[in-house]
C-alpha atoms as a PDB file:
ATOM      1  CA  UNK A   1      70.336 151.076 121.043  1.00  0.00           C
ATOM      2  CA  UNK A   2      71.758 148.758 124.070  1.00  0.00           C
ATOM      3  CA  UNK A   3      74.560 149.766 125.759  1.00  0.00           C
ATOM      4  CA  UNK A   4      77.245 147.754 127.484  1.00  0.00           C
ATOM      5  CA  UNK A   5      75.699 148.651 131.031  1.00  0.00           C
ATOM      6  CA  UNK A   6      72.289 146.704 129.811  1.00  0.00           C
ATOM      7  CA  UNK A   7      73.820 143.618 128.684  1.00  0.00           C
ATOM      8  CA  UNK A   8      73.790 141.094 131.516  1.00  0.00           C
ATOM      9  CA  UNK A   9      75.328 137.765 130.909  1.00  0.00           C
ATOM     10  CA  UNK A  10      75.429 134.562 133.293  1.00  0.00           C
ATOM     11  CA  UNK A  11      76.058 130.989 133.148  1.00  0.00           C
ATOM     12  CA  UNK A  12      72.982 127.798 133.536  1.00  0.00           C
ATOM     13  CA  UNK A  13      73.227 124.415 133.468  1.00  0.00           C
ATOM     14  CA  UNK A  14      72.862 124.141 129.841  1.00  0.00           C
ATOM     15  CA  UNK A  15      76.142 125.920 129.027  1.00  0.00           C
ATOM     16  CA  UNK A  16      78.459 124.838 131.366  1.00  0.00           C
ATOM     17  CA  UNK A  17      77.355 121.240 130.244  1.00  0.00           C
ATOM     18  CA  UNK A  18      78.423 121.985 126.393  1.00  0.00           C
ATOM     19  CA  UNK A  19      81.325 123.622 127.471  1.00  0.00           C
ATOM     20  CA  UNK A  20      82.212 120.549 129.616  1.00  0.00           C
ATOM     21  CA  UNK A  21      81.916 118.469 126.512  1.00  0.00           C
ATOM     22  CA  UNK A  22      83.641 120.416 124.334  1.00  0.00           C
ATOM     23  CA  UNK A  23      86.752 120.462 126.952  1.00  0.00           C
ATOM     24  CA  UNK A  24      86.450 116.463 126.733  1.00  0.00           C
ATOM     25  CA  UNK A  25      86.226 116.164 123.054  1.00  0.00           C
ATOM     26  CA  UNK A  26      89.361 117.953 122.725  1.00  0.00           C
ATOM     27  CA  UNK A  27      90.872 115.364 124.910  1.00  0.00           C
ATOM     28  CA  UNK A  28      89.127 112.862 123.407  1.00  0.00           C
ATOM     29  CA  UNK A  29      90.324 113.933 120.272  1.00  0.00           C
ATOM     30  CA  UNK A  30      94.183 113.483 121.184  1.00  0.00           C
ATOM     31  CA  UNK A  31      93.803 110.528 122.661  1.00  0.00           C
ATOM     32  CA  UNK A  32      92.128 109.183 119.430  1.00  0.00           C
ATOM     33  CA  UNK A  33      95.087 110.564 117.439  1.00  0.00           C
ATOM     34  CA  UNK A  34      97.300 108.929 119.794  1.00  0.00           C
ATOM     35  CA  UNK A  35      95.474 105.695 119.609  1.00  0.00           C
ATOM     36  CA  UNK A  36      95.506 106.188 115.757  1.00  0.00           C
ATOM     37  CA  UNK A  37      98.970 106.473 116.009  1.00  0.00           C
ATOM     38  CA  UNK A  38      99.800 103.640 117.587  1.00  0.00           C
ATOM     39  CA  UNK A  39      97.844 101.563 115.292  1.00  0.00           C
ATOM     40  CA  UNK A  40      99.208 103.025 112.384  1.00  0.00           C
ATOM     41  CA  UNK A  41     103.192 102.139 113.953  1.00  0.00           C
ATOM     42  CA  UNK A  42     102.145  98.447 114.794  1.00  0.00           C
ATOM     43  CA  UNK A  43     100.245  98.174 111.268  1.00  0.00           C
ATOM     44  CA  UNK A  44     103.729  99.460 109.776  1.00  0.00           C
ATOM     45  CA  UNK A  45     105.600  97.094 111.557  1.00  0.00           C
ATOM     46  CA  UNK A  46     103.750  94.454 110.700  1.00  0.00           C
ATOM     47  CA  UNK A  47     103.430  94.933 106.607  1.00  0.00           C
ATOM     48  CA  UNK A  48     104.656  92.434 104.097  1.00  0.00           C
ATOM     49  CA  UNK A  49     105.536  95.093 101.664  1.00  0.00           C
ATOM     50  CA  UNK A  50     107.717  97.318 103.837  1.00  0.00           C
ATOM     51  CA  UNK A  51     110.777  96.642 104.315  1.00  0.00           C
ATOM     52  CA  UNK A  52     111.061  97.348 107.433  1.00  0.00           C
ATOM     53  CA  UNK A  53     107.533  95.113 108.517  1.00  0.00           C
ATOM     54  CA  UNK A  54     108.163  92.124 111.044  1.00  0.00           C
ATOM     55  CA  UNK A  55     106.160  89.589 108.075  1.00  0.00           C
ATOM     56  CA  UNK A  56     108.904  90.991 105.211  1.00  0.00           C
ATOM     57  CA  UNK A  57     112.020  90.316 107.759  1.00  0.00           C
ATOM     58  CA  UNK A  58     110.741  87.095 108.283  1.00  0.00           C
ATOM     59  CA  UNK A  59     110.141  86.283 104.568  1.00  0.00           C
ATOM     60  CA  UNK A  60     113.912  87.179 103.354  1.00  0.00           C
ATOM     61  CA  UNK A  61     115.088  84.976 106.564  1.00  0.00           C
ATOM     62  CA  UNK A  62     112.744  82.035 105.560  1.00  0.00           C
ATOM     63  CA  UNK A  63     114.103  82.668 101.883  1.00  0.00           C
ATOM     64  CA  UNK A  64     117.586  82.703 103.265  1.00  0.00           C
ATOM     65  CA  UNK A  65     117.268  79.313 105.576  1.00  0.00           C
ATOM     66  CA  UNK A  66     115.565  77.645 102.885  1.00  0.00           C
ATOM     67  CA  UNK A  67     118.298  78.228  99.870  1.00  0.00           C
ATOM     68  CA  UNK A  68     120.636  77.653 103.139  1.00  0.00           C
ATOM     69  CA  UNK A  69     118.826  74.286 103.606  1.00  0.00           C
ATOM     70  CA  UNK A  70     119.042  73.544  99.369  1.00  0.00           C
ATOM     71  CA  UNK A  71     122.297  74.226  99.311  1.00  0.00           C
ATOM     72  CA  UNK A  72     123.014  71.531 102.201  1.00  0.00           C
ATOM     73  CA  UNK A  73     120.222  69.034 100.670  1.00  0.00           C
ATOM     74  CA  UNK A  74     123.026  69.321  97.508  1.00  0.00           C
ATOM     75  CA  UNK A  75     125.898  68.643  99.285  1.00  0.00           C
ATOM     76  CA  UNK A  76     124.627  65.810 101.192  1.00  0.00           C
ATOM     77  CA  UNK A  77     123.375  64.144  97.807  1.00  0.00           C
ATOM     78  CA  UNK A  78     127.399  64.879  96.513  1.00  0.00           C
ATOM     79  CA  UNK A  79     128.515  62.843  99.616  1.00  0.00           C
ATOM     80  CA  UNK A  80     125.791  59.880  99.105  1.00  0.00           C
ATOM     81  CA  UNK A  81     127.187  59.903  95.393  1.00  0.00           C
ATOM     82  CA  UNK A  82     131.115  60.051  96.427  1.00  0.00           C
ATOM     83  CA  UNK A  83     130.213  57.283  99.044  1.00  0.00           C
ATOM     84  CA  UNK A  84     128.510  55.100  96.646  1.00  0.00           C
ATOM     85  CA  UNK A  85     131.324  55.411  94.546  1.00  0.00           C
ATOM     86  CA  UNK A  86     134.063  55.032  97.274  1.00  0.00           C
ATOM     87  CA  UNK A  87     132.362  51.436  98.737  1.00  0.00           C
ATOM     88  CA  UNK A  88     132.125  50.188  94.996  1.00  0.00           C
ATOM     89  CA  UNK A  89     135.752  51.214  94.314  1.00  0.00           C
ATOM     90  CA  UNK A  90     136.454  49.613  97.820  1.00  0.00           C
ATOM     91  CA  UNK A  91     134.338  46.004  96.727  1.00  0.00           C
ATOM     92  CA  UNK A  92     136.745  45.791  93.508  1.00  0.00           C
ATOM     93  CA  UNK A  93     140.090  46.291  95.306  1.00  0.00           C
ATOM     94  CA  UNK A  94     138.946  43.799  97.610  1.00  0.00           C
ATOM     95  CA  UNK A  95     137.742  41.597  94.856  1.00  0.00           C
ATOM     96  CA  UNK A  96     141.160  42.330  93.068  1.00  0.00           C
ATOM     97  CA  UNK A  97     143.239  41.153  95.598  1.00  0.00           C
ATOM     98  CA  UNK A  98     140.694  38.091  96.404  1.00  0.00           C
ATOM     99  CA  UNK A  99     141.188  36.933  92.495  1.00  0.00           C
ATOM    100  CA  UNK A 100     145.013  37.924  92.808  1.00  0.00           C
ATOM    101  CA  UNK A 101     145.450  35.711  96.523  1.00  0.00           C
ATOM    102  CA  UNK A 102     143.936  32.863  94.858  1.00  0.00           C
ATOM    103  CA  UNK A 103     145.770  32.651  91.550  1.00  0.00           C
ATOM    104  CA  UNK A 104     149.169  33.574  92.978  1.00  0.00           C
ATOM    105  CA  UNK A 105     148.204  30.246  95.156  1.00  0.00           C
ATOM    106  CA  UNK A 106     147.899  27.999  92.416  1.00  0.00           C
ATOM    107  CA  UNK A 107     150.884  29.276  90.178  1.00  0.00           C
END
């Protein structure tokens, strides 16, 4: 049997380099979650499908401008129509009281 008193234990090259890179792979290892992280936030914020994603905002605002924009494209064609409408009524008055200046003349 060995006792306690026999049992000599030291450090060598070899040892102190694995423990060095087992100290750095714990780093490394939280600075690859917090990398992961990151990614995973700016992936997030970027989605089409989330609601809160950058892409989705921007789709429901380009959906609102462009109803927006139909809705003005509408109105615009209701004033070209009235317009028409008001010139024509305008070109028979006129024409009305051209036909009614020269009979009233001759009478």
């Amino acid at each position: 049997m060995i006792s306690h008193e026999d049992l000599h234990f030291s450090m060598n090259s070899r040892m102190h380099a694995k423990l060095g890179n087992v100290a750095e792979d714990q780093e490394d290892m939280k600075k690859f979650q917090q990398v992961q992280t990151i990614l995973k936030d700016g992936i997030n914020a970027l989605s089409p499908n989330r609601r809160t994603g950058n892409i989705f905002k921007l789709k429901m605002q380009e959906e609102e401008l462009s109803s927006g924009l139909y809705g003005k494209e509408a109105l615009e064609n209701a004033v070209l129509s009235i317009e028409k409408e008001v010139l024509a009524l305008t070109e028979k008055e006129a024409q009305r009281k051209g036909r009614g200046k020269g009979s009233g003349g001759g009478a």
